[in-house]
PDB file of N, CA and C in Angstrom:
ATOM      1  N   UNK A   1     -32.211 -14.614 -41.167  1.00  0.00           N
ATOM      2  CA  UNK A   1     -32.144 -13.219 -41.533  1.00  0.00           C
ATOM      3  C   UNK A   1     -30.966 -12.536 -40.829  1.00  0.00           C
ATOM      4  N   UNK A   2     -30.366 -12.796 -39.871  1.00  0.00           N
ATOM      5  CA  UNK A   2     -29.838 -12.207 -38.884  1.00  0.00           C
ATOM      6  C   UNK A   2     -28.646 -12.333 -39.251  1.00  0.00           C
ATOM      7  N   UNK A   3     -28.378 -13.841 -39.762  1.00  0.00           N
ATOM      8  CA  UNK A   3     -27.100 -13.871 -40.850  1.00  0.00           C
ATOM      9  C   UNK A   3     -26.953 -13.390 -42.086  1.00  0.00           C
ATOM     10  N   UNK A   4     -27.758 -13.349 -42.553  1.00  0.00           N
ATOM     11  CA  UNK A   4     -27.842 -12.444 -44.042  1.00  0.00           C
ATOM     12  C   UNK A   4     -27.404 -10.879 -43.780  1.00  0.00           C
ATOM     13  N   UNK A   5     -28.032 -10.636 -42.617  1.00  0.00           N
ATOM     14  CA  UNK A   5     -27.691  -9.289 -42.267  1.00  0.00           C
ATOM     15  C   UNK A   5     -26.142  -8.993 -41.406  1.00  0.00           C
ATOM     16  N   UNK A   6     -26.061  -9.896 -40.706  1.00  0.00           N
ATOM     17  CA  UNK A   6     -25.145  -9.648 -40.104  1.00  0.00           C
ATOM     18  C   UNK A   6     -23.778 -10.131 -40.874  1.00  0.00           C
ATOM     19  N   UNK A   7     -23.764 -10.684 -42.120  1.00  0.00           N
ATOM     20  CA  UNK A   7     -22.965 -11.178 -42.625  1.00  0.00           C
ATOM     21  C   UNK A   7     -22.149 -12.460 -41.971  1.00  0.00           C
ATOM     22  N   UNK A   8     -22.912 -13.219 -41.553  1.00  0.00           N
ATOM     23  CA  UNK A   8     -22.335 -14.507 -40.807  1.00  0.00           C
ATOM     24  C   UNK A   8     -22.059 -15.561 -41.484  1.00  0.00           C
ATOM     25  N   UNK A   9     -21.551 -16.254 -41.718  1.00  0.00           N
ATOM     26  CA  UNK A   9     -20.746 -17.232 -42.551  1.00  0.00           C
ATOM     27  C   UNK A   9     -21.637 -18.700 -41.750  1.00  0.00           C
ATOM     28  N   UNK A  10     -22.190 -19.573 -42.540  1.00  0.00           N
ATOM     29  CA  UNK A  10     -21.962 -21.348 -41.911  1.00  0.00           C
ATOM     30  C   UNK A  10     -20.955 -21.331 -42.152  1.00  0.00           C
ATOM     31  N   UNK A  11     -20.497 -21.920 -40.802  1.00  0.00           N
ATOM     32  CA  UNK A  11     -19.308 -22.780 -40.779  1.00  0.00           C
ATOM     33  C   UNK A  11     -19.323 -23.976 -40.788  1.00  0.00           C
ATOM     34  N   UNK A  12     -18.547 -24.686 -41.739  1.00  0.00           N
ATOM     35  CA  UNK A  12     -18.609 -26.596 -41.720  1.00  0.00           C
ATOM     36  C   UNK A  12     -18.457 -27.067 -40.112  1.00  0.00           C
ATOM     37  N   UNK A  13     -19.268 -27.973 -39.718  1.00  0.00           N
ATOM     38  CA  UNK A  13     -18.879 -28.531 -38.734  1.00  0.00           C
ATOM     39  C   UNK A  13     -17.372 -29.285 -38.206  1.00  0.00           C
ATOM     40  N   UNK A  14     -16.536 -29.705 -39.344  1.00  0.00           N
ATOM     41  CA  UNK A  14     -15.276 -30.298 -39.256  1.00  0.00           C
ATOM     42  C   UNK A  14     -13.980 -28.880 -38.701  1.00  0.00           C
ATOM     43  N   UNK A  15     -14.647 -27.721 -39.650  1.00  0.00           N
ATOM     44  CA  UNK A  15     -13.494 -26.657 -39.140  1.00  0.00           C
ATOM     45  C   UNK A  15     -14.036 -26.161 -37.966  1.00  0.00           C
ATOM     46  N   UNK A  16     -15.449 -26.321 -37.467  1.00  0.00           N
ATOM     47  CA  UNK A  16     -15.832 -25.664 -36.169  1.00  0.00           C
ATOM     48  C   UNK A  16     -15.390 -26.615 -35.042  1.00  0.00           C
ATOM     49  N   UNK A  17     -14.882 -28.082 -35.509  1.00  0.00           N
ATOM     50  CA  UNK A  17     -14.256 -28.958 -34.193  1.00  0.00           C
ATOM     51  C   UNK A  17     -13.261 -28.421 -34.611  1.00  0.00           C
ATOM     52  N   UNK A  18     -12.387 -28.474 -35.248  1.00  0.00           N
ATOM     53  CA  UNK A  18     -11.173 -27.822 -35.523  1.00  0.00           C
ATOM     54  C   UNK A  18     -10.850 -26.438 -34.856  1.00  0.00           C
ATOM     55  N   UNK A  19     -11.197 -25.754 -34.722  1.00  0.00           N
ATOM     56  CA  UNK A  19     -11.000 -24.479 -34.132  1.00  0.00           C
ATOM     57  C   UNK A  19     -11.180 -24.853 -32.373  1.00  0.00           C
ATOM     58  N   UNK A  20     -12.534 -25.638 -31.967  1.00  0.00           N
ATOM     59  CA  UNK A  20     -12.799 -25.795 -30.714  1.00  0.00           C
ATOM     60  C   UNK A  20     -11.963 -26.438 -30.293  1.00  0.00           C
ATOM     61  N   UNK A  21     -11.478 -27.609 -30.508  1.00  0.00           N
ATOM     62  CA  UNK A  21     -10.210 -28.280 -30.540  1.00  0.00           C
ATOM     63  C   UNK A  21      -8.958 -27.581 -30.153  1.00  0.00           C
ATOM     64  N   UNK A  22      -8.741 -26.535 -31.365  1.00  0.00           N
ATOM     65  CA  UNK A  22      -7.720 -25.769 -30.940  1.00  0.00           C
ATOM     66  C   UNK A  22      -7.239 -24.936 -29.423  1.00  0.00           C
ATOM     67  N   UNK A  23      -8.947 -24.081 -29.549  1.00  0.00           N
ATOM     68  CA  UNK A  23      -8.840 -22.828 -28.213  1.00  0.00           C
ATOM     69  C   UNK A  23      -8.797 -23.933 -26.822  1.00  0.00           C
ATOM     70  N   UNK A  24      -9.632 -25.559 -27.285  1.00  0.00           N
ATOM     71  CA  UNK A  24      -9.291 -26.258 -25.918  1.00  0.00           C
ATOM     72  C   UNK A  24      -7.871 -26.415 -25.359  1.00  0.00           C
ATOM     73  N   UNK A  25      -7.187 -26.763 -26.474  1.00  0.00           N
ATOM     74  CA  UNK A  25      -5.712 -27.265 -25.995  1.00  0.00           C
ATOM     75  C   UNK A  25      -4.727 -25.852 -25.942  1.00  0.00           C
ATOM     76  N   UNK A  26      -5.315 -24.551 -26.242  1.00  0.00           N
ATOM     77  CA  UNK A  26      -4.572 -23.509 -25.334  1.00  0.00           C
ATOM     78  C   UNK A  26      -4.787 -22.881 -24.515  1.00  0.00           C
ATOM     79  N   UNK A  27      -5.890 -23.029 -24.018  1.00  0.00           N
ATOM     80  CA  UNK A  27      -6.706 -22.901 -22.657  1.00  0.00           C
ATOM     81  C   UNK A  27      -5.108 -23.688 -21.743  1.00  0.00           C
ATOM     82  N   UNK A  28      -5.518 -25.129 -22.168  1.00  0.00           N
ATOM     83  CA  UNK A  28      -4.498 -25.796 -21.151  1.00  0.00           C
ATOM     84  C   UNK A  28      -3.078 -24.975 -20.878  1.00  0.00           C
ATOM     85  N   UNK A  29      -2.606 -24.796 -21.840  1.00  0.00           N
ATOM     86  CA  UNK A  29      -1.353 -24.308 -22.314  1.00  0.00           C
ATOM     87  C   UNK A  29      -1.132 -23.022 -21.326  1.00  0.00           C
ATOM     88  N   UNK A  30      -2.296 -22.058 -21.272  1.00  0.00           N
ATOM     89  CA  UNK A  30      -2.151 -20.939 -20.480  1.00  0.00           C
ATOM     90  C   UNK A  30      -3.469 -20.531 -19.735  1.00  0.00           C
ATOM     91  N   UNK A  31      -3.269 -21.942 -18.644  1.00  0.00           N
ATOM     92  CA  UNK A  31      -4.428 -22.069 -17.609  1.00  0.00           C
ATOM     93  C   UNK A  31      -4.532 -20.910 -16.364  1.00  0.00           C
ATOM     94  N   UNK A  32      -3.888 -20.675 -16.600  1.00  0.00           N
ATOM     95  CA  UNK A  32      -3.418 -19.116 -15.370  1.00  0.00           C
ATOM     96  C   UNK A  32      -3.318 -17.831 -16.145  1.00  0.00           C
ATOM     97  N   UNK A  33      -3.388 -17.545 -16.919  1.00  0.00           N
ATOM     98  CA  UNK A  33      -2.583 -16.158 -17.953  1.00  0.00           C
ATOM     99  C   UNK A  33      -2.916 -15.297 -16.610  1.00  0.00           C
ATOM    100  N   UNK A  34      -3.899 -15.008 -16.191  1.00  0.00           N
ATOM    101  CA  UNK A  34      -3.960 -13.608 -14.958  1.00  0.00           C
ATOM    102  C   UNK A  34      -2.528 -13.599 -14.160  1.00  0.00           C
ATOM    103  N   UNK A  35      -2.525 -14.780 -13.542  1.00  0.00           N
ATOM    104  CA  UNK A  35      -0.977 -14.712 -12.410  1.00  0.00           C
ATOM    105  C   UNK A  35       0.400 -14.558 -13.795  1.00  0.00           C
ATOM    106  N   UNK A  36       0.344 -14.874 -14.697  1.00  0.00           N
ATOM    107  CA  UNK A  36       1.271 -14.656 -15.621  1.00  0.00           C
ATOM    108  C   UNK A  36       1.341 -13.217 -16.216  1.00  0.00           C
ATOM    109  N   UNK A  37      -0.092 -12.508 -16.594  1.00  0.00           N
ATOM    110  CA  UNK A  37      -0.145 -10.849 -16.492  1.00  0.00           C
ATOM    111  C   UNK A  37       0.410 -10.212 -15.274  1.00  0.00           C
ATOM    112  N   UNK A  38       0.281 -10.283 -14.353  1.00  0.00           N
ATOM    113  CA  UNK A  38       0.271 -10.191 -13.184  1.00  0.00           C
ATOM    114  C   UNK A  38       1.622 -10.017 -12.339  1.00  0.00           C
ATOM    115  N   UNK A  39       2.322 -10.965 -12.778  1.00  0.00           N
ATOM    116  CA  UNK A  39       3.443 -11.003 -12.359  1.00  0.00           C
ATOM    117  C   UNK A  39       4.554  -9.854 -13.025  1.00  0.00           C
ATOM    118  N   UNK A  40       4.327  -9.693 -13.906  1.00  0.00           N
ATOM    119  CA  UNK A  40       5.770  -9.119 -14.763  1.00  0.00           C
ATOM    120  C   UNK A  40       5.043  -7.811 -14.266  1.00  0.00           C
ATOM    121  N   UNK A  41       5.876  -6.806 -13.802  1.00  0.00           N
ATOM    122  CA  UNK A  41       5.055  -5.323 -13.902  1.00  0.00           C
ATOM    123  C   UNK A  41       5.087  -4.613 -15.501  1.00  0.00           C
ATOM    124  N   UNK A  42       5.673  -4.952 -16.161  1.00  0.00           N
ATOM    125  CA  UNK A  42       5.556  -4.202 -17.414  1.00  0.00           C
ATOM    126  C   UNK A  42       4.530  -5.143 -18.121  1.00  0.00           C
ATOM    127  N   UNK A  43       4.266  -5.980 -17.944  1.00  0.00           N
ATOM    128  CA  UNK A  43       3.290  -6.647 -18.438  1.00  0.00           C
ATOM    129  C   UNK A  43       2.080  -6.363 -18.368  1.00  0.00           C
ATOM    130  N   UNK A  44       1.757  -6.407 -16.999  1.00  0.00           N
ATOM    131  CA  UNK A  44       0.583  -5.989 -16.253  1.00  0.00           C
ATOM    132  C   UNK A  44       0.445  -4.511 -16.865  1.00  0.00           C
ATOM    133  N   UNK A  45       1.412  -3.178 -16.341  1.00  0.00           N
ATOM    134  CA  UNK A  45       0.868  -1.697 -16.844  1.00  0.00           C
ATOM    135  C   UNK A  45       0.572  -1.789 -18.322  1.00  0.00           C
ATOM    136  N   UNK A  46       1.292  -2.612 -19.177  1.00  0.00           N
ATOM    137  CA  UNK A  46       1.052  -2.578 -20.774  1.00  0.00           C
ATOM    138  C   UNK A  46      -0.162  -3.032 -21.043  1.00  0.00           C
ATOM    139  N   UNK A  47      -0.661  -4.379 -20.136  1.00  0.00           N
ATOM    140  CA  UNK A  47      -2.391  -4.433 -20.320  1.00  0.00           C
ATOM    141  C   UNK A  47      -3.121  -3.589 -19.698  1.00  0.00           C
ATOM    142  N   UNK A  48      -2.949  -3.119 -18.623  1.00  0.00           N
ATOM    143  CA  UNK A  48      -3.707  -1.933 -18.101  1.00  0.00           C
ATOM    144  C   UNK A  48      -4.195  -0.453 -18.946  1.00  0.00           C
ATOM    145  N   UNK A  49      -2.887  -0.190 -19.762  1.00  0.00           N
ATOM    146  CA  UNK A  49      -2.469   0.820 -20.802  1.00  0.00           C
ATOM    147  C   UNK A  49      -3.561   0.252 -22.299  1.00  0.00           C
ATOM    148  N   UNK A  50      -3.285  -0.487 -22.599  1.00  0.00           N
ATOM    149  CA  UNK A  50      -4.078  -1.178 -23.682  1.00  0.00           C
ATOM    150  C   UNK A  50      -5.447  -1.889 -23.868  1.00  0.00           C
ATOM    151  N   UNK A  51      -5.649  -1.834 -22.328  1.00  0.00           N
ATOM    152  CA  UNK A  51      -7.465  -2.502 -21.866  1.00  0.00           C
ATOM    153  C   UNK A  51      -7.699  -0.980 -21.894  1.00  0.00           C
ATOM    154  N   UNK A  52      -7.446   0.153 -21.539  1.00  0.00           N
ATOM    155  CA  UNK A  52      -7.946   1.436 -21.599  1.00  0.00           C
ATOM    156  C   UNK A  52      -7.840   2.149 -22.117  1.00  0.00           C
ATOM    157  N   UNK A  53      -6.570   2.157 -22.947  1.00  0.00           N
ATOM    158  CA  UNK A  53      -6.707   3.631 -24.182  1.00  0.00           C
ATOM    159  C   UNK A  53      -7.906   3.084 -25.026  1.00  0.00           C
ATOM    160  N   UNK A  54      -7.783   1.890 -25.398  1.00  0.00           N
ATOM    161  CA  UNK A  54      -8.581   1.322 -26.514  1.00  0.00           C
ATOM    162  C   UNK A  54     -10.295   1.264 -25.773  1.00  0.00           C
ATOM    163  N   UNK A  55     -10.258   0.867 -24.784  1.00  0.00           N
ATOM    164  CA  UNK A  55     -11.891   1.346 -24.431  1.00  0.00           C
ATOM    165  C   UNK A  55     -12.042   2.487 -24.231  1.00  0.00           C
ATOM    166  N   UNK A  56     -11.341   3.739 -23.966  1.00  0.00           N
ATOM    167  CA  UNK A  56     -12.052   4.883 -24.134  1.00  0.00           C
ATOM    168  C   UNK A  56     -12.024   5.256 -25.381  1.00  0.00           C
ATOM    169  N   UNK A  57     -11.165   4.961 -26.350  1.00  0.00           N
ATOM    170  CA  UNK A  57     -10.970   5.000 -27.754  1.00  0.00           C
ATOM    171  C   UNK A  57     -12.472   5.015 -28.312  1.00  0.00           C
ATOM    172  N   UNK A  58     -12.972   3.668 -27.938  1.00  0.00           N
ATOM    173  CA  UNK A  58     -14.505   3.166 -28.767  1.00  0.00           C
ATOM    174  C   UNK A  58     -15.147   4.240 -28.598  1.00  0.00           C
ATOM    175  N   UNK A  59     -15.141   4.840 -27.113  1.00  0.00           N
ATOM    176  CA  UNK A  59     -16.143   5.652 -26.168  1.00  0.00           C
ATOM    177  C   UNK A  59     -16.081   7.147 -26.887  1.00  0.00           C
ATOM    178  N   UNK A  60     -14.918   7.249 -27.951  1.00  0.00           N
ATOM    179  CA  UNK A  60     -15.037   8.646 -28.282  1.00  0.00           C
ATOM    180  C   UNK A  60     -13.508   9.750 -27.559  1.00  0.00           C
ATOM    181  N   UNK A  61     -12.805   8.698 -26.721  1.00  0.00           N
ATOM    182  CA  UNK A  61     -11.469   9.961 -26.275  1.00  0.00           C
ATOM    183  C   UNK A  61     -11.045  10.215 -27.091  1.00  0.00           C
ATOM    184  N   UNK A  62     -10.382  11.606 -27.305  1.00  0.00           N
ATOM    185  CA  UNK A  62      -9.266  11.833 -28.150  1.00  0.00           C
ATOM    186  C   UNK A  62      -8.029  12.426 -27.467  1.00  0.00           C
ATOM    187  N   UNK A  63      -8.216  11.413 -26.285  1.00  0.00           N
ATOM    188  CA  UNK A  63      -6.190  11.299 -25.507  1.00  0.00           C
ATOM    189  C   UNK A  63      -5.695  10.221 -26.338  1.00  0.00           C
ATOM    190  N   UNK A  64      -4.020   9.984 -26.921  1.00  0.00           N
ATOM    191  CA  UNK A  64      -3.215   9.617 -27.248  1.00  0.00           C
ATOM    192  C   UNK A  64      -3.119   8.408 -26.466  1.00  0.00           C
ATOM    193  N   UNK A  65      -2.238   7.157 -27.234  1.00  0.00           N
ATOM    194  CA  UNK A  65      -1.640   6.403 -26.217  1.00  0.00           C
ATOM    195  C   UNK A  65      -1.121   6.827 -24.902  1.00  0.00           C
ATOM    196  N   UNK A  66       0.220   7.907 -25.707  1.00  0.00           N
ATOM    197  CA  UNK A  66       0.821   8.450 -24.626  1.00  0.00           C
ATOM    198  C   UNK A  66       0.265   9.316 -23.487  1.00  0.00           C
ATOM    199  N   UNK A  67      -0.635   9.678 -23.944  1.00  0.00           N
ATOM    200  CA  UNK A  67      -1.265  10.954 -23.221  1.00  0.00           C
ATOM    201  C   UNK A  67      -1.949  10.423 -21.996  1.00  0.00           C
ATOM    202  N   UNK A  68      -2.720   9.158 -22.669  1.00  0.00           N
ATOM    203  CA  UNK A  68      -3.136   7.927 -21.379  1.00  0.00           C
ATOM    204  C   UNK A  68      -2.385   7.462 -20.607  1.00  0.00           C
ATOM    205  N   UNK A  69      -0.640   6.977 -20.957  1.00  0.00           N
ATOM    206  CA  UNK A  69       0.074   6.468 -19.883  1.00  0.00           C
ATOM    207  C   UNK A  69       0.569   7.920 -19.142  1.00  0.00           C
ATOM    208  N   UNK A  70       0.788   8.956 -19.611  1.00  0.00           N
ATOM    209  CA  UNK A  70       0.969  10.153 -18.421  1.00  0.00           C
ATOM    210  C   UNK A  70      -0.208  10.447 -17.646  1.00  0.00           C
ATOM    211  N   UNK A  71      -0.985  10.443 -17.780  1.00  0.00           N
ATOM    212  CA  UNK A  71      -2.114  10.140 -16.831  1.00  0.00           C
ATOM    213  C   UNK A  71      -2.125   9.072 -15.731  1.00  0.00           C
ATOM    214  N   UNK A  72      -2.219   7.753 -16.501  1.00  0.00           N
ATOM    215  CA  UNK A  72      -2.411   6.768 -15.987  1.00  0.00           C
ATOM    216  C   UNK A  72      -1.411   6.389 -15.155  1.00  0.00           C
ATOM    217  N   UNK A  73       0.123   6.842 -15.186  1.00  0.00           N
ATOM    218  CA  UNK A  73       1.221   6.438 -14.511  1.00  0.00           C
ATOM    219  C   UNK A  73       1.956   7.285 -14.002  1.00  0.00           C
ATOM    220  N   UNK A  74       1.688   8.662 -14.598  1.00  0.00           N
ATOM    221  CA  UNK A  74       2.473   9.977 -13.669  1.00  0.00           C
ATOM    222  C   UNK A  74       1.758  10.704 -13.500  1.00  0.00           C
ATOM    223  N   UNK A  75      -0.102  10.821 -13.256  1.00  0.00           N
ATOM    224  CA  UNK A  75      -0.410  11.342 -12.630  1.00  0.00           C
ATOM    225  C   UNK A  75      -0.618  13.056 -13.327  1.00  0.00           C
ATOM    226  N   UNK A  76      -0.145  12.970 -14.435  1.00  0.00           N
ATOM    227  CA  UNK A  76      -0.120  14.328 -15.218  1.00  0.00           C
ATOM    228  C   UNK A  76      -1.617  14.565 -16.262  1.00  0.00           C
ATOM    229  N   UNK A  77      -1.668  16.093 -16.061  1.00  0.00           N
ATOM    230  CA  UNK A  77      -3.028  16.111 -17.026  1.00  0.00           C
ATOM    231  C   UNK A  77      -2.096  16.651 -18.396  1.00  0.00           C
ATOM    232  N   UNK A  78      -3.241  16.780 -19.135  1.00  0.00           N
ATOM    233  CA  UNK A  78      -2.961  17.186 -20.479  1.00  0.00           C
ATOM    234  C   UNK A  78      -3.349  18.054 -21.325  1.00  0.00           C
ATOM    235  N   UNK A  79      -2.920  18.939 -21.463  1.00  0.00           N
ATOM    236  CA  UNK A  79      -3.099  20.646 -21.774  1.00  0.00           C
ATOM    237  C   UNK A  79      -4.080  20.661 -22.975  1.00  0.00           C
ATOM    238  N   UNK A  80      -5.738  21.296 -22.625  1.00  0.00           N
ATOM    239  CA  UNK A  80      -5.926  21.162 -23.832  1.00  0.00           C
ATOM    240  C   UNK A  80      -6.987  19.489 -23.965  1.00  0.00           C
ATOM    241  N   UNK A  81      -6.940  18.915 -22.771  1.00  0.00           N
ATOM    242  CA  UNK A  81      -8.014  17.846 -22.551  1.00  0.00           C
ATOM    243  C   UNK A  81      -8.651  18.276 -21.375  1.00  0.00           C
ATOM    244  N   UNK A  82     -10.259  17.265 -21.885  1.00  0.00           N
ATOM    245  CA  UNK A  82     -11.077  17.994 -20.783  1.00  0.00           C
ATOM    246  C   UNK A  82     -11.270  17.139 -19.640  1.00  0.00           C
ATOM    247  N   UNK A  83     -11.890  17.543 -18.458  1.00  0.00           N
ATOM    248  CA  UNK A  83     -11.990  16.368 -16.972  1.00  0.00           C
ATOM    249  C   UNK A  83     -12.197  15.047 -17.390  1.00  0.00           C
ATOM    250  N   UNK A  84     -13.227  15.217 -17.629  1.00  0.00           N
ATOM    251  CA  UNK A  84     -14.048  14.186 -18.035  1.00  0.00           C
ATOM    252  C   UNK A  84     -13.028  12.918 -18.316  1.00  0.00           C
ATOM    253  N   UNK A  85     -12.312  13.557 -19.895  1.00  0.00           N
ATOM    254  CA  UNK A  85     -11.225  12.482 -20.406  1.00  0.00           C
ATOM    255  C   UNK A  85     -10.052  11.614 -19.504  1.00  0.00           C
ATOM    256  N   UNK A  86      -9.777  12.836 -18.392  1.00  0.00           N
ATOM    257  CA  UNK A  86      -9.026  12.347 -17.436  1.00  0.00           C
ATOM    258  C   UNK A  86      -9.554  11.787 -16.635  1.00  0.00           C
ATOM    259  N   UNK A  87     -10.583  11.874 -15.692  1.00  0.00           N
ATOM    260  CA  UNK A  87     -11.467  11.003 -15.260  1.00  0.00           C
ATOM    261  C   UNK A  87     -11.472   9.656 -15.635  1.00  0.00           C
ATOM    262  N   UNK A  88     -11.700   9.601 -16.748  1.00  0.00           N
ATOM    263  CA  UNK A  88     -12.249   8.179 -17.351  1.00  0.00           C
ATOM    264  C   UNK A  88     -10.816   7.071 -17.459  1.00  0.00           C
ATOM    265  N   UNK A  89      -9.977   7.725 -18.069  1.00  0.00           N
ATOM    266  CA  UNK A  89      -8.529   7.289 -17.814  1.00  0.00           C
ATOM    267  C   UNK A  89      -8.081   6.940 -16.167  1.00  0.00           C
ATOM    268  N   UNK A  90      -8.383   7.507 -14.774  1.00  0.00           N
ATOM    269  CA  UNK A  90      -8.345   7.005 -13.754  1.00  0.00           C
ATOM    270  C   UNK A  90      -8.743   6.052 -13.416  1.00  0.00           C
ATOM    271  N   UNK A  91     -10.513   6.191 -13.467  1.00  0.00           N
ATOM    272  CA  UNK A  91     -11.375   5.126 -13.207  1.00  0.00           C
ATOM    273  C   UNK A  91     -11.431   3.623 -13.841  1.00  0.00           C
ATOM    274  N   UNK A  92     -11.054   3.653 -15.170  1.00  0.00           N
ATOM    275  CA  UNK A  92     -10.774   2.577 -15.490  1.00  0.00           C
ATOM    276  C   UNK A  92      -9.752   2.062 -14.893  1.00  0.00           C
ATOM    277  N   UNK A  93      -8.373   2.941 -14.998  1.00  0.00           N
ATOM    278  CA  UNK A  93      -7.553   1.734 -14.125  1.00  0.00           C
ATOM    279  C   UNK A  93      -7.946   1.310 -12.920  1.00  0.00           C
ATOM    280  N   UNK A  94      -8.976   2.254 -11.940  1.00  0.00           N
ATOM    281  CA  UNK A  94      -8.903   1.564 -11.116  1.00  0.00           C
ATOM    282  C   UNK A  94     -10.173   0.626 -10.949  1.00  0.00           C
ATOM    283  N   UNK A  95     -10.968   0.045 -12.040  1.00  0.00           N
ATOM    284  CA  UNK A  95     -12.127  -0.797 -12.379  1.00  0.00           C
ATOM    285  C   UNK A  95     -11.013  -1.799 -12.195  1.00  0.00           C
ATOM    286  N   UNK A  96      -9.803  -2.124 -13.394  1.00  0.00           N
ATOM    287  CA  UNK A  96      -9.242  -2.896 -14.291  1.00  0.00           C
ATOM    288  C   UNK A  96      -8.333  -3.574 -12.781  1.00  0.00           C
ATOM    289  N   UNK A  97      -7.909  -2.812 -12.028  1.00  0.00           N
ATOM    290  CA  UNK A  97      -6.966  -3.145 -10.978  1.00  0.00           C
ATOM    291  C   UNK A  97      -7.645  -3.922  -9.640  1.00  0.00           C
ATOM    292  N   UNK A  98      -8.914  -3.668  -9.637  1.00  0.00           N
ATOM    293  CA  UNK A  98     -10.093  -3.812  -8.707  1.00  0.00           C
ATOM    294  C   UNK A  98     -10.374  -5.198  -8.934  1.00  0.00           C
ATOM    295  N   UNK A  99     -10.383  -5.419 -10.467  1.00  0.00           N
ATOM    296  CA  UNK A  99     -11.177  -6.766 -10.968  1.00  0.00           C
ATOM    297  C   UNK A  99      -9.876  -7.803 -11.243  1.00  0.00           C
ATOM    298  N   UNK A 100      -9.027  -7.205 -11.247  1.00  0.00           N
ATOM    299  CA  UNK A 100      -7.620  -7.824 -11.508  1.00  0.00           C
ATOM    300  C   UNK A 100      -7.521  -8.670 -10.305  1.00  0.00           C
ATOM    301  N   UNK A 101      -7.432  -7.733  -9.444  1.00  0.00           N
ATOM    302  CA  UNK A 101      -7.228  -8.611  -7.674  1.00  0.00           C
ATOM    303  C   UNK A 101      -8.334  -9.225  -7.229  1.00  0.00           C
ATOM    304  N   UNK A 102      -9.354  -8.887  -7.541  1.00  0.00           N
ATOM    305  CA  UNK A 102     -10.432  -9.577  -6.994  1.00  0.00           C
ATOM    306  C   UNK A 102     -10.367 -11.251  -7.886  1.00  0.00           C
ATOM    307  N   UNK A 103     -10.039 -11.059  -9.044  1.00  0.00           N
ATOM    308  CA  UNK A 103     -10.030 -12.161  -9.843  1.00  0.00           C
ATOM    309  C   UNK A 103      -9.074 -13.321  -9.201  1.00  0.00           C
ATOM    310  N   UNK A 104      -8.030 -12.627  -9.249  1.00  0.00           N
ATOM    311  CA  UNK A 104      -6.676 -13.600  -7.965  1.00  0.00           C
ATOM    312  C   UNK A 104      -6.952 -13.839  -6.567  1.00  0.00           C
ATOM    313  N   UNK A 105      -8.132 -13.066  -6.288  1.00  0.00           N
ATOM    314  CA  UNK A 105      -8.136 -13.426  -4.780  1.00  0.00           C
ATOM    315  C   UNK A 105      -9.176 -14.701  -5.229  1.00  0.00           C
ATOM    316  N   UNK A 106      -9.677 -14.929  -6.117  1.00  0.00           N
ATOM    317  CA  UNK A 106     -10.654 -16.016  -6.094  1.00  0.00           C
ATOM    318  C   UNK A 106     -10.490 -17.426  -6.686  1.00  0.00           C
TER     319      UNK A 106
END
């Protein structure tokens, strides 16, 4: 029922090794991605920027991309948004930055 409802597809077993197959051998390929985010600083703020506009997005913000990286990187509010929104834009980065390092320290 749960597939009927949820619209879930069987998948043949040959394309489901096929796919597992696949994500195994790029796992290998990019066995580190964190120290590879990590390293580039525009890399890193662009996932930081994009792990959070888009989750407060789901949550209902209506700050801008941009409106999130002036927040998120200069510290500026935005005329016309409320605490809250800015709030949430802080705290995540500093969830995202928290779990970032903690992840590398381990």
């Amino acid at each position: 029922m749960y597939k009927e409802l949820a619209g879930q597809k069987i998948i043949p077993d040959d394309i489901l090794f096929a796919k597992k197959s696949f994500l195994k051998r790029e796992s290998k390929i990019y066995h580190d991605i964190l120290s590879a985010i990590m390293s580039d600083p525009d890399v890193y703020d662009q996932f930081l920027l994009s792990l959070t506009y888009n989750s407060n997005k789901i949550e209902g913000s209506t700050l801008s991309e941009n409106e999130t990286a002036d927040i998120m990187f200069n510290g500026q509010t935005v005329a016309g948004k409320n605490l809250v929104e800015h709030l949430e834009v802080v705290n995540h980065k500093a969830v995202l930055k928290y779990l970032f390092d903690y992840l590398k320290s381990g």
